[in-house]
PDB file of N, CA and C in Angstrom:
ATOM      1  N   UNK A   1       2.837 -16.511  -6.612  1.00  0.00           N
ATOM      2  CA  UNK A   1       1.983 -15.390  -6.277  1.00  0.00           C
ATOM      3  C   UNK A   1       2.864 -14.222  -5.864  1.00  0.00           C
ATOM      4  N   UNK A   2       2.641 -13.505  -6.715  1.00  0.00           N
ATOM      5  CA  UNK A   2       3.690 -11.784  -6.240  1.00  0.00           C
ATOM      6  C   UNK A   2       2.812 -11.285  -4.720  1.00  0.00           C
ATOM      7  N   UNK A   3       3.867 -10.666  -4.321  1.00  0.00           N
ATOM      8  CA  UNK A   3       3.659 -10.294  -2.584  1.00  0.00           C
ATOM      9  C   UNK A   3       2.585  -9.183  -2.869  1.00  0.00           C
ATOM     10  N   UNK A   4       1.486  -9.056  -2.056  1.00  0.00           N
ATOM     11  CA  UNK A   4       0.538  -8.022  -1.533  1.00  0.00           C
ATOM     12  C   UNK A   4       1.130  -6.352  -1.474  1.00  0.00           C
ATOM     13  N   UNK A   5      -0.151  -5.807  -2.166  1.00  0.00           N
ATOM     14  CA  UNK A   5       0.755  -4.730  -2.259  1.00  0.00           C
ATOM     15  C   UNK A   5       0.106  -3.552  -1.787  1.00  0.00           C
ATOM     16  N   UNK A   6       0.150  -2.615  -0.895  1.00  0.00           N
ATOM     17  CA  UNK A   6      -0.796  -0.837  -0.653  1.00  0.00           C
ATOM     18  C   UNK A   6       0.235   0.135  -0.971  1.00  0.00           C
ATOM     19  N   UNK A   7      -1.189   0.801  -1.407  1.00  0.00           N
ATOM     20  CA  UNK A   7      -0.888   2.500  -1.375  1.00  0.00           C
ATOM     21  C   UNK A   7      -1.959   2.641   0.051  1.00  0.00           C
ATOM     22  N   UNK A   8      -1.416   3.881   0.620  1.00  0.00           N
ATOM     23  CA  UNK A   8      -2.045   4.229   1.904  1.00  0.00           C
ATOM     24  C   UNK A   8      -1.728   5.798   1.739  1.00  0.00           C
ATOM     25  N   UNK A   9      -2.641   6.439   2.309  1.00  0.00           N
ATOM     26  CA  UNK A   9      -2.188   7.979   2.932  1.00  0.00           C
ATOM     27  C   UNK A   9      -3.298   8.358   3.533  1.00  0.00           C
ATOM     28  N   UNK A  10      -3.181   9.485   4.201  1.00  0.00           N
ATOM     29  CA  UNK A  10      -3.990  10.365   5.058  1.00  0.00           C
ATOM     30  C   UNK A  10      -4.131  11.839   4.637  1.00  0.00           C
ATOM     31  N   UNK A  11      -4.972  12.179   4.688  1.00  0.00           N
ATOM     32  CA  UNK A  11      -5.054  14.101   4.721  1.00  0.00           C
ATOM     33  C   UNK A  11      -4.270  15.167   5.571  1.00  0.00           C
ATOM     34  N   UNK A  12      -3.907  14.269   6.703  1.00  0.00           N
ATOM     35  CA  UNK A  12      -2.864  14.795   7.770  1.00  0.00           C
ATOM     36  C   UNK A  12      -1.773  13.541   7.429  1.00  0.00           C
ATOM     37  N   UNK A  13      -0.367  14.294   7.123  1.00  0.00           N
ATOM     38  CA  UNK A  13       0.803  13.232   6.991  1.00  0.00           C
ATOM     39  C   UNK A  13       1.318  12.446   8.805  1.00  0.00           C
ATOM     40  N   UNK A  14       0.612  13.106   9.410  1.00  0.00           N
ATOM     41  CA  UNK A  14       0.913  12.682  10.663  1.00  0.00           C
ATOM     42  C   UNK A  14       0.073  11.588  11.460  1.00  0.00           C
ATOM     43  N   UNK A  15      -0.871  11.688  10.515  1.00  0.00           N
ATOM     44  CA  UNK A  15      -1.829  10.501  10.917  1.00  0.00           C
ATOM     45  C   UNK A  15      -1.206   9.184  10.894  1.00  0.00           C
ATOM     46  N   UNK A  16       0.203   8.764   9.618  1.00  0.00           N
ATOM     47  CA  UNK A  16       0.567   7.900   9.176  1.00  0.00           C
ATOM     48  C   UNK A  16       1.336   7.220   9.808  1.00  0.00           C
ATOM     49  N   UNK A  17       1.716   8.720  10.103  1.00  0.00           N
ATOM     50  CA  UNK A  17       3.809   8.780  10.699  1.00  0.00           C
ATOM     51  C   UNK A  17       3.823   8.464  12.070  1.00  0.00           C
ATOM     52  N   UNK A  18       2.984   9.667  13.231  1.00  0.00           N
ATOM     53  CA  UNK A  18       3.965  10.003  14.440  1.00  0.00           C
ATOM     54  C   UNK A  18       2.361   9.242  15.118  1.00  0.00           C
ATOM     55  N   UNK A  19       1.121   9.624  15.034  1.00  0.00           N
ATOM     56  CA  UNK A  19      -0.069   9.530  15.377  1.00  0.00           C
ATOM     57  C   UNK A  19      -0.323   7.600  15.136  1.00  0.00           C
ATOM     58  N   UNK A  20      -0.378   7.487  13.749  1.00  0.00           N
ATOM     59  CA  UNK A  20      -1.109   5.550  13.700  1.00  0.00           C
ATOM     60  C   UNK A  20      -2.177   6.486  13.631  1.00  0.00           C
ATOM     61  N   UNK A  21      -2.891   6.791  13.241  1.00  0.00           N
ATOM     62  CA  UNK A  21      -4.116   6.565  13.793  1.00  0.00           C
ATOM     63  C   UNK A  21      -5.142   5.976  12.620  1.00  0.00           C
ATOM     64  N   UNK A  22      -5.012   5.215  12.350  1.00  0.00           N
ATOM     65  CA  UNK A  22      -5.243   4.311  11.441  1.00  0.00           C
ATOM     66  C   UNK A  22      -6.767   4.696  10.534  1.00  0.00           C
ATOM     67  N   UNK A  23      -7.821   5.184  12.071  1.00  0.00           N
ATOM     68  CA  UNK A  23      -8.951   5.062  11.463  1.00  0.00           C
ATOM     69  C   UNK A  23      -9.065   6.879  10.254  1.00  0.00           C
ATOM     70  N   UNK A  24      -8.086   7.541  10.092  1.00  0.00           N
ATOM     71  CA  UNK A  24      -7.626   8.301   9.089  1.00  0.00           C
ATOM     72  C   UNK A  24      -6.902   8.122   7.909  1.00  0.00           C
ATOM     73  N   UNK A  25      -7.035   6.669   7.677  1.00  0.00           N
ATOM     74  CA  UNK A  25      -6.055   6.164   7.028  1.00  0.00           C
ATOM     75  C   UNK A  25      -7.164   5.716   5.646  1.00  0.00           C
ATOM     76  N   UNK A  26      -6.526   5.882   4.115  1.00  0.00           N
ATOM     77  CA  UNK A  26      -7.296   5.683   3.223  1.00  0.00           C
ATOM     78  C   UNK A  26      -6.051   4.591   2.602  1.00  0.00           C
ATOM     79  N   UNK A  27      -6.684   3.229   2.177  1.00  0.00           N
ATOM     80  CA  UNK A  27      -5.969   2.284   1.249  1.00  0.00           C
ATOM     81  C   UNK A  27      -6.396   2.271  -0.030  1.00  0.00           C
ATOM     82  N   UNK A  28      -5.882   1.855  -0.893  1.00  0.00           N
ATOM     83  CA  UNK A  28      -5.633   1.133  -1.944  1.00  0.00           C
ATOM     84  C   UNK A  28      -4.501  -0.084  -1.768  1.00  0.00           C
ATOM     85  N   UNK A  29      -5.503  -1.892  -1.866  1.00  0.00           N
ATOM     86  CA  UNK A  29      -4.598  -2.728  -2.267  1.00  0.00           C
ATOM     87  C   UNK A  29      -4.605  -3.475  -3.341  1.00  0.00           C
ATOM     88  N   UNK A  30      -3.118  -3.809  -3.330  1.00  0.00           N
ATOM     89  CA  UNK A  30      -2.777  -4.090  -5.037  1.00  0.00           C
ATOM     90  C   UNK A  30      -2.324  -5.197  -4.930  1.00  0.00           C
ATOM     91  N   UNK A  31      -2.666  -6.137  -6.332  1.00  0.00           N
ATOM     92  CA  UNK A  31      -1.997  -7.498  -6.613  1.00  0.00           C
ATOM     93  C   UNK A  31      -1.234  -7.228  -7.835  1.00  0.00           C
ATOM     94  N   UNK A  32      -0.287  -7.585  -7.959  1.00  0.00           N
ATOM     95  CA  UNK A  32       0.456  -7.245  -9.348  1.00  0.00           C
ATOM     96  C   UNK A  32      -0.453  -8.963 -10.153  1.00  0.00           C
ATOM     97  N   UNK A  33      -0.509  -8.319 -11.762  1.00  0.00           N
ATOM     98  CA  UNK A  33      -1.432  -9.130 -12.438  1.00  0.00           C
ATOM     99  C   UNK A  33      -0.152  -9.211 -13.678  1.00  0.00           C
ATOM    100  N   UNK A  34      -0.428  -9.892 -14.790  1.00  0.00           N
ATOM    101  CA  UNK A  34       0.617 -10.088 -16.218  1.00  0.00           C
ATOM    102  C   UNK A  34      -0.150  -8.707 -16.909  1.00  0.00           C
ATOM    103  N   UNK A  35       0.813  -8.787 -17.845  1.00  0.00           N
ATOM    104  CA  UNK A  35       0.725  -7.604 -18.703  1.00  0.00           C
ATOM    105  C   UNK A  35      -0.739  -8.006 -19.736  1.00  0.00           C
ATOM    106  N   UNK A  36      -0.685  -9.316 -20.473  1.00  0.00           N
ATOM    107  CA  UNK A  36      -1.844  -9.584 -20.709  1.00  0.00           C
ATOM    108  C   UNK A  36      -3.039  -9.398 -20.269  1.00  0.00           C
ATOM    109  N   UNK A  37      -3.360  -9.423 -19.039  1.00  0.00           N
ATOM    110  CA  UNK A  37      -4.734  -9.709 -18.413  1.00  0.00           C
ATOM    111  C   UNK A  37      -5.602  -7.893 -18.863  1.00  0.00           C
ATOM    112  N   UNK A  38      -6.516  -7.895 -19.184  1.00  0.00           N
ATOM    113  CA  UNK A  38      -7.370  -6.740 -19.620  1.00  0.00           C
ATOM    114  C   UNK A  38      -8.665  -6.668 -18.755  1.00  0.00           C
ATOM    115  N   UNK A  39      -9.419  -5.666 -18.989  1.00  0.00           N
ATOM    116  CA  UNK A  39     -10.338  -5.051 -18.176  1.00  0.00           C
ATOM    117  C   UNK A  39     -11.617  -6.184 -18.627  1.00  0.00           C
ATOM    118  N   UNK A  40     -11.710  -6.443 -19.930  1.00  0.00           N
ATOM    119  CA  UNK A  40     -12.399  -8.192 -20.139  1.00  0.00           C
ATOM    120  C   UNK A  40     -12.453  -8.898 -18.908  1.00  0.00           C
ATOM    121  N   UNK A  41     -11.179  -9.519 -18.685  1.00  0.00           N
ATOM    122  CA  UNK A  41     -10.646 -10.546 -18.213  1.00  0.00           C
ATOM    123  C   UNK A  41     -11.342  -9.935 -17.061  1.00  0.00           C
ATOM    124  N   UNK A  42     -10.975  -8.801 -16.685  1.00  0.00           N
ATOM    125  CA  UNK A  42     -11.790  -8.235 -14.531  1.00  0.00           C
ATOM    126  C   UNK A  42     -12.700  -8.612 -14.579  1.00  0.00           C
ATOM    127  N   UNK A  43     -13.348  -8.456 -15.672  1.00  0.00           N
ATOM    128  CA  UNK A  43     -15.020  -8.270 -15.494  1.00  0.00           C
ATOM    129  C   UNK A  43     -15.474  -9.604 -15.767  1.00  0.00           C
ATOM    130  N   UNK A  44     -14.846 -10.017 -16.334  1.00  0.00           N
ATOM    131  CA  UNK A  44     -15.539 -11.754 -16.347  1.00  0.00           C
ATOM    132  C   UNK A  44     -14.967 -12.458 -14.860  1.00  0.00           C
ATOM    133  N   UNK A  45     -14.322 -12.072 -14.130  1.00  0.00           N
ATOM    134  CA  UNK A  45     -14.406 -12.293 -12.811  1.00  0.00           C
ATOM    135  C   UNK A  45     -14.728 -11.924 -12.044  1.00  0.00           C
ATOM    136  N   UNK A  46     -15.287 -10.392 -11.902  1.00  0.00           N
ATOM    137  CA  UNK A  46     -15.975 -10.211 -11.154  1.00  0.00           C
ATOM    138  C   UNK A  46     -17.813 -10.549 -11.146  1.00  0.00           C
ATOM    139  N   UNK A  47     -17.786 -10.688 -12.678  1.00  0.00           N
ATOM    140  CA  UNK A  47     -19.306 -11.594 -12.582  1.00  0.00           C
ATOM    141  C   UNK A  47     -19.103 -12.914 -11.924  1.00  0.00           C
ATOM    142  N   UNK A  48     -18.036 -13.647 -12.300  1.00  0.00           N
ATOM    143  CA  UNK A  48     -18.005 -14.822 -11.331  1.00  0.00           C
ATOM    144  C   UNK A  48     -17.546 -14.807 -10.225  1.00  0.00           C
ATOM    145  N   UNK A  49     -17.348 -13.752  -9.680  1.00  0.00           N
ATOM    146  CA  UNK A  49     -17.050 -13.743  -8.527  1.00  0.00           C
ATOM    147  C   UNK A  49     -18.281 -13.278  -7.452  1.00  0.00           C
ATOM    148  N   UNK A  50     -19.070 -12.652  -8.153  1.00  0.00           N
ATOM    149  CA  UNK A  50     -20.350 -11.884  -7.909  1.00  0.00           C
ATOM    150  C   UNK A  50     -21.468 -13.049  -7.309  1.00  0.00           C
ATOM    151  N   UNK A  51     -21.344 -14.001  -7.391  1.00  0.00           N
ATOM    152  CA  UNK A  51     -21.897 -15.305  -6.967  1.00  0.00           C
ATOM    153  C   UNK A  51     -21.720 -15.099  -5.423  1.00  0.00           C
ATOM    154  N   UNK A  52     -20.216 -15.128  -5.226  1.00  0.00           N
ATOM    155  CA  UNK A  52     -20.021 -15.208  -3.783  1.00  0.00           C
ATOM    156  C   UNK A  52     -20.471 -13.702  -2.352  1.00  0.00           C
ATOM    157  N   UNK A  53     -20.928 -12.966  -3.468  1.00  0.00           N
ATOM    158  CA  UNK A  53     -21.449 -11.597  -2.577  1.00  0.00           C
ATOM    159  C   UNK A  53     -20.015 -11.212  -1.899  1.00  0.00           C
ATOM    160  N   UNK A  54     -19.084 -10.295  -2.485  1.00  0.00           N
ATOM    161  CA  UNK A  54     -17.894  -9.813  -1.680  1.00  0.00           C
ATOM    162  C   UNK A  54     -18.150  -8.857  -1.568  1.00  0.00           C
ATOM    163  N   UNK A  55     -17.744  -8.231  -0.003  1.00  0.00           N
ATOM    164  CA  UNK A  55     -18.391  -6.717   0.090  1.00  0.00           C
ATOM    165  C   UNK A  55     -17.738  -5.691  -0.619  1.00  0.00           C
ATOM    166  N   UNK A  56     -16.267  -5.550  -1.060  1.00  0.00           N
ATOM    167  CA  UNK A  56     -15.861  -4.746  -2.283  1.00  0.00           C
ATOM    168  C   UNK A  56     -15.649  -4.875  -3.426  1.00  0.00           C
ATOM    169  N   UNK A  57     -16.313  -5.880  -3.817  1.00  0.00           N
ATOM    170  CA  UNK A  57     -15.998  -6.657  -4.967  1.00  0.00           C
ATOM    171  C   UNK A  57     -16.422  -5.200  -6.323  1.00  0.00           C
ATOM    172  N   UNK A  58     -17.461  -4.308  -6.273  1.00  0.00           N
ATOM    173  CA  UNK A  58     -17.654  -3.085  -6.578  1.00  0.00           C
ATOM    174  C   UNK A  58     -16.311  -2.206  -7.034  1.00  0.00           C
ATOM    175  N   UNK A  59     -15.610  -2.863  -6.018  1.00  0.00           N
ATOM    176  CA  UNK A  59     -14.513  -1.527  -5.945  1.00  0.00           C
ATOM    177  C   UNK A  59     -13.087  -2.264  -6.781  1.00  0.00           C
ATOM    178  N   UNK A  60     -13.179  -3.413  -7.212  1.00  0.00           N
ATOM    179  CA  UNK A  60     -12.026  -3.841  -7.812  1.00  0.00           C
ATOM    180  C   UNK A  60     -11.948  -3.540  -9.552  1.00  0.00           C
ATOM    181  N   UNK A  61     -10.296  -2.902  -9.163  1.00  0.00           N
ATOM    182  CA  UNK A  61     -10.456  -2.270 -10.755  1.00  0.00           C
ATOM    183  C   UNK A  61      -9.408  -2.860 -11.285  1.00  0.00           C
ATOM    184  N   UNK A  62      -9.038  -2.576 -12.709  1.00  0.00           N
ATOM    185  CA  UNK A  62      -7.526  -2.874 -13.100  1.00  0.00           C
ATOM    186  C   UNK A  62      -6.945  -1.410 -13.395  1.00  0.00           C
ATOM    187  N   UNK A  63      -6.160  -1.234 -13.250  1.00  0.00           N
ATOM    188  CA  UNK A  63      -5.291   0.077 -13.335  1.00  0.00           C
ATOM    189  C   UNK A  63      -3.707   0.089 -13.149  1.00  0.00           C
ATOM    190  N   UNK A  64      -2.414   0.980 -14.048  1.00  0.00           N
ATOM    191  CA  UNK A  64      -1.773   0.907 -13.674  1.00  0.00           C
ATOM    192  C   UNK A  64      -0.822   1.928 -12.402  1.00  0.00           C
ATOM    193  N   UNK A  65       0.242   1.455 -12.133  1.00  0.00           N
ATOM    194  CA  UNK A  65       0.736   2.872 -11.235  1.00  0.00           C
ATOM    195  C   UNK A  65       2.012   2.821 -12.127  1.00  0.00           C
ATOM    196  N   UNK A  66       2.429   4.377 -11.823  1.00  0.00           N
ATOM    197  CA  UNK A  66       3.855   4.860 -12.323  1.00  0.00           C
ATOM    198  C   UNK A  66       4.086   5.944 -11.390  1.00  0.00           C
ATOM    199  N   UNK A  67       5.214   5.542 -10.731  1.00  0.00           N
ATOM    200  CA  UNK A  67       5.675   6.435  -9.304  1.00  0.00           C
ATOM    201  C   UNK A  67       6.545   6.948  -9.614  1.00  0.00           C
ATOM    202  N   UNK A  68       7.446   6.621 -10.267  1.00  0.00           N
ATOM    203  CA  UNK A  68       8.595   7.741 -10.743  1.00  0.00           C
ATOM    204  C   UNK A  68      10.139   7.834  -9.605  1.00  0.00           C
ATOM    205  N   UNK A  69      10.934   8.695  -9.188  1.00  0.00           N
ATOM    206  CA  UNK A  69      11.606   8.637  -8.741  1.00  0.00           C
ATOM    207  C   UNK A  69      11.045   8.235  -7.039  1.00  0.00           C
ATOM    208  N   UNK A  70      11.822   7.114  -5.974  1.00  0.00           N
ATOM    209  CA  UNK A  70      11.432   6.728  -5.341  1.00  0.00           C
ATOM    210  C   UNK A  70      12.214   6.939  -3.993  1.00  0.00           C
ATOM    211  N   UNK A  71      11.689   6.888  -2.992  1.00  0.00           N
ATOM    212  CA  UNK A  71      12.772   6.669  -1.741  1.00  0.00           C
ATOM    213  C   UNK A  71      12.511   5.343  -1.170  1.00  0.00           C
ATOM    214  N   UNK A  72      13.390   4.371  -0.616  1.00  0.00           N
ATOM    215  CA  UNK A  72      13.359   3.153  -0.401  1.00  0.00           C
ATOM    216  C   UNK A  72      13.556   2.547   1.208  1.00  0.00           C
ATOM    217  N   UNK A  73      12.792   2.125   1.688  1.00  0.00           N
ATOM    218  CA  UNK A  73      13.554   1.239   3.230  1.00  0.00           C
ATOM    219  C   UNK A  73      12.810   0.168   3.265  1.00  0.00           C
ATOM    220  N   UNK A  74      13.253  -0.785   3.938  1.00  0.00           N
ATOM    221  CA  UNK A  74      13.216  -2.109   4.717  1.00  0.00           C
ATOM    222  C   UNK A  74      12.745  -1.920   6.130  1.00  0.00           C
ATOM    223  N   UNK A  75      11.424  -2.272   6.321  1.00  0.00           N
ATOM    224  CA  UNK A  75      11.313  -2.097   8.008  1.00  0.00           C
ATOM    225  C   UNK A  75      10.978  -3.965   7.796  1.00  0.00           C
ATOM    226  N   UNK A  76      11.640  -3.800   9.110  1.00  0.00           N
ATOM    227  CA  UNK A  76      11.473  -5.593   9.865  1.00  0.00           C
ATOM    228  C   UNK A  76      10.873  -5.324  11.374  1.00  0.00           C
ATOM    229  N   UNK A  77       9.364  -5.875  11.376  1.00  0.00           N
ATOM    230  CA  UNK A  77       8.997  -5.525  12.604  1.00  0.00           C
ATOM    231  C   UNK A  77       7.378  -5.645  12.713  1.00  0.00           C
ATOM    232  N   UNK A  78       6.988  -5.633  14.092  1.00  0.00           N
ATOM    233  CA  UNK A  78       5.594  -5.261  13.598  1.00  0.00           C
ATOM    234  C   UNK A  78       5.318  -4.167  12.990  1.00  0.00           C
ATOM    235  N   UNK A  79       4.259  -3.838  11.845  1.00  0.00           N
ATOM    236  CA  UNK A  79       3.765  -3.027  11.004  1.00  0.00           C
ATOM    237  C   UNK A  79       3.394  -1.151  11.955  1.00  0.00           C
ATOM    238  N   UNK A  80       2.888  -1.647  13.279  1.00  0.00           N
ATOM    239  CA  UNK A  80       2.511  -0.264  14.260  1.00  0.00           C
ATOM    240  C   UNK A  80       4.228   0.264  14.838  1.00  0.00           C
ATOM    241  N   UNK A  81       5.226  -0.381  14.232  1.00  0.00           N
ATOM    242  CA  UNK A  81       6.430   0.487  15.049  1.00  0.00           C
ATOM    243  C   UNK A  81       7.367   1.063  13.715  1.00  0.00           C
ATOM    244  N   UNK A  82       6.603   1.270  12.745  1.00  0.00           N
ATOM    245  CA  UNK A  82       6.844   1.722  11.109  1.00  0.00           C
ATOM    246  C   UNK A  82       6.700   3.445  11.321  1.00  0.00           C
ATOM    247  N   UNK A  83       6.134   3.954  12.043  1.00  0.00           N
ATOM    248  CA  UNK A  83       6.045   4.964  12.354  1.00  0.00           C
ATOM    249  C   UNK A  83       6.793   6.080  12.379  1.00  0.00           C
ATOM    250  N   UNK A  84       8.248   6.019  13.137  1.00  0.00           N
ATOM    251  CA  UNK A  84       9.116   6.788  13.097  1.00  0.00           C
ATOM    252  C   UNK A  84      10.062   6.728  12.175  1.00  0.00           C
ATOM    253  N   UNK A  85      10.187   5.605  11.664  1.00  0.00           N
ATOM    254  CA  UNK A  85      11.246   5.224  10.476  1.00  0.00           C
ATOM    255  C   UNK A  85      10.568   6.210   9.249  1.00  0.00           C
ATOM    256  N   UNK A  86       8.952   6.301   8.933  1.00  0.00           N
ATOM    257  CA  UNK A  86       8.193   7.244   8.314  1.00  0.00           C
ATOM    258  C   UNK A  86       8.678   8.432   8.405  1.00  0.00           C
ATOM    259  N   UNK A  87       8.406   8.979   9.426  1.00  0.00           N
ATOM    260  CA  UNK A  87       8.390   9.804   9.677  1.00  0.00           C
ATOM    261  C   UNK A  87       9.929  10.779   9.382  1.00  0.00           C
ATOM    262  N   UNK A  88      11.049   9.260   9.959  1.00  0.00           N
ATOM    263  CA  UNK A  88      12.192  10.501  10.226  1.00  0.00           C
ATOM    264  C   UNK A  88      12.627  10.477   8.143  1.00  0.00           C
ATOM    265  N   UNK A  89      11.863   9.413   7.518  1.00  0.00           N
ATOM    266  CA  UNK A  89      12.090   9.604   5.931  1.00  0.00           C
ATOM    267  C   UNK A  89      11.788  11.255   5.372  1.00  0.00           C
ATOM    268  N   UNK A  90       9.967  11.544   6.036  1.00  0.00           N
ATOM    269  CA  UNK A  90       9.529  12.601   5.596  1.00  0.00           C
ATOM    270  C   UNK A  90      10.198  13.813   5.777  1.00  0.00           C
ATOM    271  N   UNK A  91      11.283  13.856   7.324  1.00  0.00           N
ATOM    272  CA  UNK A  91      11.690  14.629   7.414  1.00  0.00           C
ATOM    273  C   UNK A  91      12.628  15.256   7.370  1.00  0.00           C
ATOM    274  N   UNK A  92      13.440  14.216   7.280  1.00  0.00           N
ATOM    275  CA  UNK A  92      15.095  14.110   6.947  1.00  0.00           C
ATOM    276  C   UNK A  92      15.727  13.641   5.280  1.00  0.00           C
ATOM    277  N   UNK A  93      15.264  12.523   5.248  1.00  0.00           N
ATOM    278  CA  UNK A  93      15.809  11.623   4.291  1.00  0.00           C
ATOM    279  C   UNK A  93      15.411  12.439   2.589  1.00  0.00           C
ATOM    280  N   UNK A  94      14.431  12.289   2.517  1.00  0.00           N
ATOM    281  CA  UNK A  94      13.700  13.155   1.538  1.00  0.00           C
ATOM    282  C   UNK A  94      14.310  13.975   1.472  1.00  0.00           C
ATOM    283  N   UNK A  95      13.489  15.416   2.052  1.00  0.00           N
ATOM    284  CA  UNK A  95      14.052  16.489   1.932  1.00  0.00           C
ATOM    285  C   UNK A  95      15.714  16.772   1.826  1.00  0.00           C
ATOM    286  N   UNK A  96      16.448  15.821   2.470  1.00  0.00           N
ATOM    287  CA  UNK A  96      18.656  15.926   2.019  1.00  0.00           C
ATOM    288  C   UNK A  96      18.582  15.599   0.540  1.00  0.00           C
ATOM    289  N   UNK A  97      17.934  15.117  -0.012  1.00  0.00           N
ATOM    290  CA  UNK A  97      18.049  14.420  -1.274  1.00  0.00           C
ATOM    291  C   UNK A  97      17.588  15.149  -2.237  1.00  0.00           C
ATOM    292  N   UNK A  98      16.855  15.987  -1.991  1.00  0.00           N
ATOM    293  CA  UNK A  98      16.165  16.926  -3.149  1.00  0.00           C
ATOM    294  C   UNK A  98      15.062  17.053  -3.324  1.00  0.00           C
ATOM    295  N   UNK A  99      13.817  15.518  -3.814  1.00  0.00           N
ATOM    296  CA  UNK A  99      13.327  15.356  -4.440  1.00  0.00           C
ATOM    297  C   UNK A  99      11.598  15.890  -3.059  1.00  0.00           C
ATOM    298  N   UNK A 100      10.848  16.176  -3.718  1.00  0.00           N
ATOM    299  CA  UNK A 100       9.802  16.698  -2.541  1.00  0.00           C
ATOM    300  C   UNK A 100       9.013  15.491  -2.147  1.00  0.00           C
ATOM    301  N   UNK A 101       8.384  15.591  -1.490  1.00  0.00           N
ATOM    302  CA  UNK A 101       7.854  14.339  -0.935  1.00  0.00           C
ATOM    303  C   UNK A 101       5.960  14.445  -1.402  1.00  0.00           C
ATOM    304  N   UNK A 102       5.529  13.584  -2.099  1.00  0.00           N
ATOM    305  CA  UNK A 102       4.486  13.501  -3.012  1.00  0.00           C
ATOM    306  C   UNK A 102       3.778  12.100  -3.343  1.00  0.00           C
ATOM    307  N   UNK A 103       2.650  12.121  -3.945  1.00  0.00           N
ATOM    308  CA  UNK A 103       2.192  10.661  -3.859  1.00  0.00           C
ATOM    309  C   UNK A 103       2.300  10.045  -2.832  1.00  0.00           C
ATOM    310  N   UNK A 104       1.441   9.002  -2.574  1.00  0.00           N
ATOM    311  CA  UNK A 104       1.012   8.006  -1.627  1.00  0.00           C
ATOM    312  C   UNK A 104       2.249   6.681  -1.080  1.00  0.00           C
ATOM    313  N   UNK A 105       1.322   6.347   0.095  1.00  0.00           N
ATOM    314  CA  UNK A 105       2.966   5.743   0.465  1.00  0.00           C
ATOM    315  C   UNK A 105       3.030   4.256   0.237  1.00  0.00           C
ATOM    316  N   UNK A 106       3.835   3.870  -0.404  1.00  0.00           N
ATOM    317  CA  UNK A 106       3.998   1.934  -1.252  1.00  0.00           C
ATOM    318  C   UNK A 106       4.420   1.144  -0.342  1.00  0.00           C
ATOM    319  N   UNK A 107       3.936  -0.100   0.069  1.00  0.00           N
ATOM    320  CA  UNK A 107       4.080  -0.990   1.277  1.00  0.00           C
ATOM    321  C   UNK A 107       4.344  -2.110   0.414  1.00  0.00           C
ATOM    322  N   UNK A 108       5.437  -2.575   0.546  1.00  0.00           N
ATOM    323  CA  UNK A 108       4.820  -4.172  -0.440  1.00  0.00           C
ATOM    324  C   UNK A 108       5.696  -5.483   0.779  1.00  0.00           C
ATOM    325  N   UNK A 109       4.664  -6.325   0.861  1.00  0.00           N
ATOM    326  CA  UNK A 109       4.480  -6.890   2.154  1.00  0.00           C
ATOM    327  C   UNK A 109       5.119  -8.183   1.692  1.00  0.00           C
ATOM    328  N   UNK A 110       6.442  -8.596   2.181  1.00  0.00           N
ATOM    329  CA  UNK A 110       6.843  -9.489   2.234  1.00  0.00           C
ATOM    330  C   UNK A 110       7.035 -10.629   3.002  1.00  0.00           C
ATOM    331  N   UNK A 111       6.062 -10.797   3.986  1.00  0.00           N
ATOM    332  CA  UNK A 111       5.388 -11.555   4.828  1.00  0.00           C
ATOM    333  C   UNK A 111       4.236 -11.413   4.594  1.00  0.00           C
ATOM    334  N   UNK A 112       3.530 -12.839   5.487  1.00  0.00           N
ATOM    335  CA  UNK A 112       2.377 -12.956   5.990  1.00  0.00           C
ATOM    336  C   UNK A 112       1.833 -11.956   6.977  1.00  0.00           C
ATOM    337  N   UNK A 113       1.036 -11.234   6.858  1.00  0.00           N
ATOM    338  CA  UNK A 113       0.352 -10.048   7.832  1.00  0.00           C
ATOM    339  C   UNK A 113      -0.466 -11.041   8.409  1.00  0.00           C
ATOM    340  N   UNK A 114      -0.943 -11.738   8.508  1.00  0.00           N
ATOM    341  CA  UNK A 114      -1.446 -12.881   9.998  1.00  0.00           C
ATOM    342  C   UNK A 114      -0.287 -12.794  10.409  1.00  0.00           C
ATOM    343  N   UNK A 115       0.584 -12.758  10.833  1.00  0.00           N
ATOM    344  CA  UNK A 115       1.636 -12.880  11.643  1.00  0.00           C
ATOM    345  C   UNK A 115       2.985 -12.204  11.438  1.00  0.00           C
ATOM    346  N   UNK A 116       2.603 -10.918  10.719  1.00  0.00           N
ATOM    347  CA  UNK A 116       3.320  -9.970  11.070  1.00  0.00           C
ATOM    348  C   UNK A 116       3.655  -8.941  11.655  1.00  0.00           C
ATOM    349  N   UNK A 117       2.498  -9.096  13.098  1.00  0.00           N
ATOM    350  CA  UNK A 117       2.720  -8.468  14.203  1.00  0.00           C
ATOM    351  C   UNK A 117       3.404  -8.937  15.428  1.00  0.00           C
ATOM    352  N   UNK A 118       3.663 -10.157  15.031  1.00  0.00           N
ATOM    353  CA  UNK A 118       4.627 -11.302  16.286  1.00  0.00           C
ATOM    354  C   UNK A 118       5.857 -10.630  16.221  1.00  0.00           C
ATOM    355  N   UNK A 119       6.486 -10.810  16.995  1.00  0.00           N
ATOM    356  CA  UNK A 119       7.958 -10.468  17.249  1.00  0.00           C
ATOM    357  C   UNK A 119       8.478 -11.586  16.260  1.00  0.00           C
ATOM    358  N   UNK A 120       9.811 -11.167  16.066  1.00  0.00           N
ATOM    359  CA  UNK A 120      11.032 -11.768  15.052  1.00  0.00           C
ATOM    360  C   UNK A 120      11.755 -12.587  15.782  1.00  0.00           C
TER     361      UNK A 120
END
């Protein structure tokens, strides 16, 4: 099973960064799927899945992403102290490098989030 994956952002970049404030916070999460699997294939699971009444089950699509040039870090930690490492990217890191800072922000979760708010 490939690791869990979001896009996240806010209307204010500070909501993300310096603030948390989570309940400003808009997701998209992603499962990486094979190249085979088609919009068929969704929909014949989401009729069978439609049995079980999921409350977003509505909202599951297939789609791809293409992000293009990227900036990269490793946070190890609970997920609420991601904040400034954000932040000092948006404001430093980025901008020395050239490239402007755009599109939504890529999380791909290499732990268990049940218990990736415990200490290390």
């Amino acid at each position: 099973m490939p690791p869990l994956k979001a896009l996240w952002w806010a209307e204010n970049r500070s909501a993300s960064t310096v603030d948390r404030d989570k309940s400003r916070w808009d997701w998209t999460v992603m499962l990486l799927v094979p190249d085979w699997l088609n919009h068929d294939n969704v929909e014949h699971a989401r009729r069978a899945a439609a049995r079980s009444r999921l409350p977003a089950l509505d909202r599951v699509r297939l789609e791809g992403l293409v992000e293009g040039r990227c900036v990269q870090t490793h946070h190890l930690g609970p997920y609420d102290d991601e904040g400034p490492l954000l932040d000092a990217m948006h404001r430093n890191v980025i901008p020395a490098r050239g490239p402007q800072l755009r599109g939504k922000h890529h999380d791909i979760y290499l732990n268990d989030p049940a218990v990736a708010s415990a200490p290390i």
